[in-house]
Protein backbone atom coordinates (compact mmCIF):
# COMPACT_ATOMS: atom_id res chain seq x y z
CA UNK A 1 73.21 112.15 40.38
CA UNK A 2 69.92 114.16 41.34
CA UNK A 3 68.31 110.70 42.81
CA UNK A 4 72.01 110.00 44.66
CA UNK A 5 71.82 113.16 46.29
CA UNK A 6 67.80 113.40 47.41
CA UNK A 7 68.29 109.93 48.72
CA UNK A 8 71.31 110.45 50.63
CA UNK A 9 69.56 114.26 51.83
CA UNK A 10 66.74 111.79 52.83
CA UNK A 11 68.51 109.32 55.14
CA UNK A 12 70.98 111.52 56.81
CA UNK A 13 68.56 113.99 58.24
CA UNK A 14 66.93 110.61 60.07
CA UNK A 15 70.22 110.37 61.35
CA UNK A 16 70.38 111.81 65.14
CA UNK A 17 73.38 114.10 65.97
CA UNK A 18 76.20 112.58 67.78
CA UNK A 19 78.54 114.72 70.21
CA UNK A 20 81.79 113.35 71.43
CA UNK A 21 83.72 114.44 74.22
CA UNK A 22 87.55 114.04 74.61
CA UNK A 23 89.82 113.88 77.76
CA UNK A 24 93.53 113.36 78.26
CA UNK A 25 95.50 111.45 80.66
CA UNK A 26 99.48 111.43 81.30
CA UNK A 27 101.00 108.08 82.30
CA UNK A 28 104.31 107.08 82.92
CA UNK A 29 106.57 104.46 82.01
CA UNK A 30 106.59 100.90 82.07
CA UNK A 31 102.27 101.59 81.17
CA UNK A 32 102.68 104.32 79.46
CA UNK A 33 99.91 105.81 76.41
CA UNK A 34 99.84 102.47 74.42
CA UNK A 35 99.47 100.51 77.76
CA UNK A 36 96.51 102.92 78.78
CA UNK A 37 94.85 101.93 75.70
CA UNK A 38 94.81 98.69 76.31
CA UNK A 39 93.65 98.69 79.46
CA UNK A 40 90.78 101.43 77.97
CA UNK A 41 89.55 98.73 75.40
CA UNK A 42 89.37 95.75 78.08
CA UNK A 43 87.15 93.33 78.72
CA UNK A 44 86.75 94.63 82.74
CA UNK A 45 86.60 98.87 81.27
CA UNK A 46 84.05 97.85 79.03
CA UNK A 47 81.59 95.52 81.37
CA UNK A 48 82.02 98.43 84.26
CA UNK A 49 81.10 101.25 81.38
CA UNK A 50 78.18 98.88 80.91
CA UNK A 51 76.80 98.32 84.28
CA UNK A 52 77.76 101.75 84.70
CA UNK A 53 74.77 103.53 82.37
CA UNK A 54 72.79 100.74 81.41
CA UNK A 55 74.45 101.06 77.82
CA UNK A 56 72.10 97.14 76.72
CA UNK A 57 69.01 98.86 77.83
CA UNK A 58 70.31 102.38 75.93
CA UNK A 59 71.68 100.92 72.77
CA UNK A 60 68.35 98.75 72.53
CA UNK A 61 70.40 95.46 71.73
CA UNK A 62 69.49 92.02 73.18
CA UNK A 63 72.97 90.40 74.34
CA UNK A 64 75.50 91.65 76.20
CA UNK A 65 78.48 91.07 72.94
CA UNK A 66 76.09 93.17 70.90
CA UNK A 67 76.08 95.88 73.85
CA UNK A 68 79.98 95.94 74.08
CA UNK A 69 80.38 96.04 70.25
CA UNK A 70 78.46 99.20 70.04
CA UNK A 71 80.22 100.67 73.24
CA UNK A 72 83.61 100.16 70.94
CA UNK A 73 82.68 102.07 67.89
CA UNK A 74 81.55 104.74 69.97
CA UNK A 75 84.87 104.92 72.18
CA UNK A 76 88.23 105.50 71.00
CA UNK A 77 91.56 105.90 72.78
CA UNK A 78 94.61 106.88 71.17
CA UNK A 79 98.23 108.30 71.57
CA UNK A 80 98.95 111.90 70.71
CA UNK A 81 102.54 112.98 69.73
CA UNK A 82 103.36 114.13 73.32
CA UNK A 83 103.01 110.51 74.53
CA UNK A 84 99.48 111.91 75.79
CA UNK A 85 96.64 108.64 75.95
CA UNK A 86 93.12 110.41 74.32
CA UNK A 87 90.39 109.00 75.31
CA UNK A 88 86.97 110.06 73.21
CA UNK A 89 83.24 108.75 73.71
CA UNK A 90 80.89 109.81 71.40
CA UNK A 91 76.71 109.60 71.98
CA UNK A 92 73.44 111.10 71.03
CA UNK A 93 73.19 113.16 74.49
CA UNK A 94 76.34 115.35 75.05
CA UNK A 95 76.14 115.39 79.14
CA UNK A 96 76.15 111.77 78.75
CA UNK A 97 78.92 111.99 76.25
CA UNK A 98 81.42 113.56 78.69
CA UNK A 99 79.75 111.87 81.71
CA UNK A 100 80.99 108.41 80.04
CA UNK A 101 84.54 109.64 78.82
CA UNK A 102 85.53 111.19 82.45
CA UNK A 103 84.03 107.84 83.64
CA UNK A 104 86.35 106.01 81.27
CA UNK A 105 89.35 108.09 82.06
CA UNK A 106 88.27 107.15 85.85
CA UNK A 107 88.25 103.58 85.45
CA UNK A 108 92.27 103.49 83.23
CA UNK A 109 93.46 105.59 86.07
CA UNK A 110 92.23 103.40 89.15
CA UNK A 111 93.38 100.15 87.23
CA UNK A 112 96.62 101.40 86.34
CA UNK A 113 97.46 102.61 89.94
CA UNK A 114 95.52 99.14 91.46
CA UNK A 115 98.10 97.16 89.59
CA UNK A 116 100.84 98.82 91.09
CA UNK A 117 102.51 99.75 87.72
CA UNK A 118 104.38 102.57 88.22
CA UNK A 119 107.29 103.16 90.30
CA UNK A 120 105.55 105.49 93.09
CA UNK A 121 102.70 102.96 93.61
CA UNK A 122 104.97 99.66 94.10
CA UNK A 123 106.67 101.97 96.84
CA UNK A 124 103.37 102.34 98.19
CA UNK A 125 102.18 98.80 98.22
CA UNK A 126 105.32 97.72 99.88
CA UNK A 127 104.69 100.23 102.72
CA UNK A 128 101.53 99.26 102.66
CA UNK A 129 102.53 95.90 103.59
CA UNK A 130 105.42 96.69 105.86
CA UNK A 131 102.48 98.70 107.87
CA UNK A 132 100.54 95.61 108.64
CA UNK A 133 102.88 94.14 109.68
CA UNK A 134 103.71 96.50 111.93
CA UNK A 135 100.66 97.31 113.36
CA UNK A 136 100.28 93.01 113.90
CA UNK A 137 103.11 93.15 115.78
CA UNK A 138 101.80 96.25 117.59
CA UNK A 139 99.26 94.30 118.64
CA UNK A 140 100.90 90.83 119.46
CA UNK A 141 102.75 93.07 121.90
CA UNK A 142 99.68 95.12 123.36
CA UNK A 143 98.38 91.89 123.87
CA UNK A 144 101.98 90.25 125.42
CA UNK A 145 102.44 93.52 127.51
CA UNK A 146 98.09 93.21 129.32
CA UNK A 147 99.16 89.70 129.69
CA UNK A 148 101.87 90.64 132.46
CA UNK A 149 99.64 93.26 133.70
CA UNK A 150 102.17 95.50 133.05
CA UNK A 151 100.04 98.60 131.78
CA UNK A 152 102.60 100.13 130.08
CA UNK A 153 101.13 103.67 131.08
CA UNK A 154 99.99 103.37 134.49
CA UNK A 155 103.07 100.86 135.24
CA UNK A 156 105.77 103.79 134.30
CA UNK A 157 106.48 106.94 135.56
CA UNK A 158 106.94 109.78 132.88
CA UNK A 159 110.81 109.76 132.84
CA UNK A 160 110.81 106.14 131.79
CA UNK A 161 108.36 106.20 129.58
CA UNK A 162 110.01 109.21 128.01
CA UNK A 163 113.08 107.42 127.37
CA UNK A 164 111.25 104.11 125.89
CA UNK A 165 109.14 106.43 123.60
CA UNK A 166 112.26 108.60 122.47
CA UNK A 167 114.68 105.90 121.52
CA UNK A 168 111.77 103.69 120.11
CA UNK A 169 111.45 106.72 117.61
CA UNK A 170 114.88 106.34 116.70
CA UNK A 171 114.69 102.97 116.25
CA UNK A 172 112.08 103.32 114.03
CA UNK A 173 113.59 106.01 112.08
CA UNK A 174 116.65 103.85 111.77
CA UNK A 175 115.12 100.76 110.69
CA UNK A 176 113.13 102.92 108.03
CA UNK A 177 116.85 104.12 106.59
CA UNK A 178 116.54 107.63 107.70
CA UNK A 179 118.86 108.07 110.11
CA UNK A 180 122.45 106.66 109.55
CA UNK A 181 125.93 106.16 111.93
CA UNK A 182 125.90 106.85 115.99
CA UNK A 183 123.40 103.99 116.82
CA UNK A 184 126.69 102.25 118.94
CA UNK A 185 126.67 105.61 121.00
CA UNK A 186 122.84 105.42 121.06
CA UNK A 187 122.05 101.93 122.25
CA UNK A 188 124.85 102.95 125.29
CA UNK A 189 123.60 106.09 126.26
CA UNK A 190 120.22 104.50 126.30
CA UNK A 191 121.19 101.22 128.23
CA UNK A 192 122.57 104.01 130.45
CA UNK A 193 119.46 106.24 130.88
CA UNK A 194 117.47 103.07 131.80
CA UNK A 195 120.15 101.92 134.52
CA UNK A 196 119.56 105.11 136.13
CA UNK A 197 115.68 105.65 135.83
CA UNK A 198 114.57 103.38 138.91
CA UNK A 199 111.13 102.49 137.21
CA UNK A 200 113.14 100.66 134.09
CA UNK A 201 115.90 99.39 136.05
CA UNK A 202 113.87 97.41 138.79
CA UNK A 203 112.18 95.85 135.37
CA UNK A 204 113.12 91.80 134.45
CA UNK A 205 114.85 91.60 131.30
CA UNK A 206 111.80 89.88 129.42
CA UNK A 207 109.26 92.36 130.63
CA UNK A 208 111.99 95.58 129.50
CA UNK A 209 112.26 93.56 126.43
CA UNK A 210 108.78 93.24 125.98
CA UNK A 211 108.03 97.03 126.51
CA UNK A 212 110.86 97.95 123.92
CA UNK A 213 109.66 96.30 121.24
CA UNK A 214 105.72 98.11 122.16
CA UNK A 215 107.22 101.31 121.76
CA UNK A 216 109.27 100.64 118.67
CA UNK A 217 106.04 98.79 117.07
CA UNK A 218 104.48 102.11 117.75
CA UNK A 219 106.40 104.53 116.75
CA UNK A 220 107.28 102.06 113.85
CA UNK A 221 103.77 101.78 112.97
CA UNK A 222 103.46 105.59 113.21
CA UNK A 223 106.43 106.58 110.45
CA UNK A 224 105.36 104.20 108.09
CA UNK A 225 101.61 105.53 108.47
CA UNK A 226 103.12 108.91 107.72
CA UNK A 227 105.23 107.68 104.36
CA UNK A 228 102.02 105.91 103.10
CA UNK A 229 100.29 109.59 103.49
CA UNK A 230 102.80 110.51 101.37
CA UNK A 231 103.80 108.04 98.55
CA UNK A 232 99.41 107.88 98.11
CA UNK A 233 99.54 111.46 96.96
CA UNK A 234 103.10 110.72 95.14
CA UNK A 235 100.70 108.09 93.44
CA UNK A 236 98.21 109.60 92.67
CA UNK A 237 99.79 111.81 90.61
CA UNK A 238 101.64 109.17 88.66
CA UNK A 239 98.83 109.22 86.35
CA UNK A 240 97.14 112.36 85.95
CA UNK A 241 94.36 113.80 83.96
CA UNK A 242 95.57 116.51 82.05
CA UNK A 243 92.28 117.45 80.56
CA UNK A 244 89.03 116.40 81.51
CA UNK A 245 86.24 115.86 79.66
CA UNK A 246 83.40 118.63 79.23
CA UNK A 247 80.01 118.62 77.45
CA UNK A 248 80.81 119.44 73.96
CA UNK A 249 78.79 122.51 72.52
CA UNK A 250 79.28 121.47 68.95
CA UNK A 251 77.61 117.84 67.07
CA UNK A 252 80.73 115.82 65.85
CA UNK A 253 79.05 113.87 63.36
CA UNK A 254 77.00 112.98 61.10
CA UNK A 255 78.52 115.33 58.61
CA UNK A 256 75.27 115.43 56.30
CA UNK A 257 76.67 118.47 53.65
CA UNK A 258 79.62 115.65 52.95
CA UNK A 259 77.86 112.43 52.90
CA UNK A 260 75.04 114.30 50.53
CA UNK A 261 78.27 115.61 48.21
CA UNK A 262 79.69 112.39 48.28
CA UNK A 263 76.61 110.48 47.45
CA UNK A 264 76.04 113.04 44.64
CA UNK A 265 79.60 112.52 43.34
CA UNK A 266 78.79 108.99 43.74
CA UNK A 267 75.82 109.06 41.55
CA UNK A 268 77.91 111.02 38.79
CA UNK A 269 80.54 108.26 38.70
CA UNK A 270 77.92 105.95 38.44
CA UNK A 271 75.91 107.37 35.92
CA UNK A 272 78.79 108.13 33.90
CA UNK A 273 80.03 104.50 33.70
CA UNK A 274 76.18 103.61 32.48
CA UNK A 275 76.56 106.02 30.10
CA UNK A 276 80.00 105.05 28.85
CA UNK A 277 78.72 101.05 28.69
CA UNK A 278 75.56 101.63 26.82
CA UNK A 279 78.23 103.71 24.10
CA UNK A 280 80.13 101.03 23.65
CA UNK A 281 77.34 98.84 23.99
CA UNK A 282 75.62 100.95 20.76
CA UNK A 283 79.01 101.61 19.17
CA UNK A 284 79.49 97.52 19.26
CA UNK A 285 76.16 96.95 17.42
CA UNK A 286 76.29 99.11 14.74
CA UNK A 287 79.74 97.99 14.22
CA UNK A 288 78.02 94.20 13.74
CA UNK A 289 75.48 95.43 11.64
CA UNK A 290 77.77 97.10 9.58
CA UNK A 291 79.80 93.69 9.15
């Protein structure tokens, strides 16, 4: 028992301290915690943790499998009971500790909101794309409207352009859903204000046309820029972290008073058994030389 316990004293004060540093994140539904920690434990997390700090040169281990083995016993991700994902690194240096778990937490955020999980980020890649292909159009007309040598600006006086710019924004709004009913009464009051601005009126029908759909594209273009502003911040905080990772103060492991107990207790049991088979080893002799 003595021998168990100097040995085990012996080896686990070679043993370096290890700090670990914890961080939570809150994701939502279809990814959720148990999707978080799969993405967490990935191939792509793991090689970007890598390149990140080095960790084949740090861990002093030849290949690159070796490297990402030792990365995953030192990492561990986990739900709590609140549906919470944990994430936990653990390492010799504690800056480098929580440096590596914030990183982590960094890296499950980005990918979950890249692959346009959640509800608030498939809004925003499909504004995303409805932008682009506004501003295209924007630009097929820009193009269209130098073409004519109109010069939409310098062509119009500030009435006209006025009404082209005004009902263009309604246009917009109404192709974007927010606005709803009236746009009969609308489109006739504005056929009406053009008939009696002189500027828009002496217009062909291709070049009025042409200018319409220019201002439309615009203020088009300009709405959805503004949602996008909006659903990126409604994004973002799809998945949030709810605690972030600091340098921990206090060495998580080894716990050398333990391992020393155990290997003591270890030593008993061990001993004891000895004991107990050389008895019956002794009892089983003199029992044969009794016969």
């Amino acid at each position: 028992m003595l021998v168990f316990a100097v040995i085990a004293a012996v080896i686990v004060l070679q043993m370096p301290n290890q700090y670990e540093s914890k961080t939570l994140l809150s994701i939502p539904a279809p990814v959720g915690a148990q999707g978080g920690m799969a993405i967490a434990q990935s191939g792509a997390t793991l090689d970007g943790l890598m390149d990140r700090y080095d960790l084949q040169k740090r861990y002093r281990v030849e290949g690159n499998r070796e490297a990402k083995l030792e990365l995953l016993n030192r990492i561990k991700a986990s739900a709590t009971k609140e549906g919470l994902l944990e994430l936990s690194v653990r390492d010799q240096d504690p800056e480098l500790a929580a440096s590596m778990a914030g990183a982590l937490a960094a890296m499950v955020r980005q990918q979950i909101l890249d692959s346009h999980a959640t509800e608030q980020s498939k809004r925003l890649f499909v504004l995303r794309g409805r932008l682009d292909i506004a501003r295209k159009e924007l630009d097929n007309d820009a193009g269209a409207i130098e073409k004519m040598g109109l010069r939409n600006r310098l062509s119009l006086d500030g009435n006209a352009e006025q009404i082209l710019i005004g009902f263009a924004s309604l246009d917009a709004q109404y192709a974007l859903g927010e606005k709803d009913g009236l746009m009969g009464n609308l489109l006739q009051l504005r056929a009406e204000l053009e008939k009696g601005n002189s500027s828009l009126y002496k217009l062909p029908g291709e070049q009025l046309k042409l200018l319409r759909d220019f201002y439309f594209n615009r203020a088009l273009a300009d709405e959805l820029q503004k949602q996008v502003r909006v659903a990126e911040l409604q994004a973002a905080q799809d998945v949030q972290v709810v605690l972030p990772a600091v340098t921990p103060l206090e060495k998580a492991g080894p716990k050398r008073s333990l391992m020393v107990v155990l290997s003591a207790l270890a030593g008993l049991i061990l001993t004891s058994g000895l004991c107990l088979i050389l008895q019956w080893r002794r009892q089983r002799q003199a029992e044969l030389v009794k016969a």
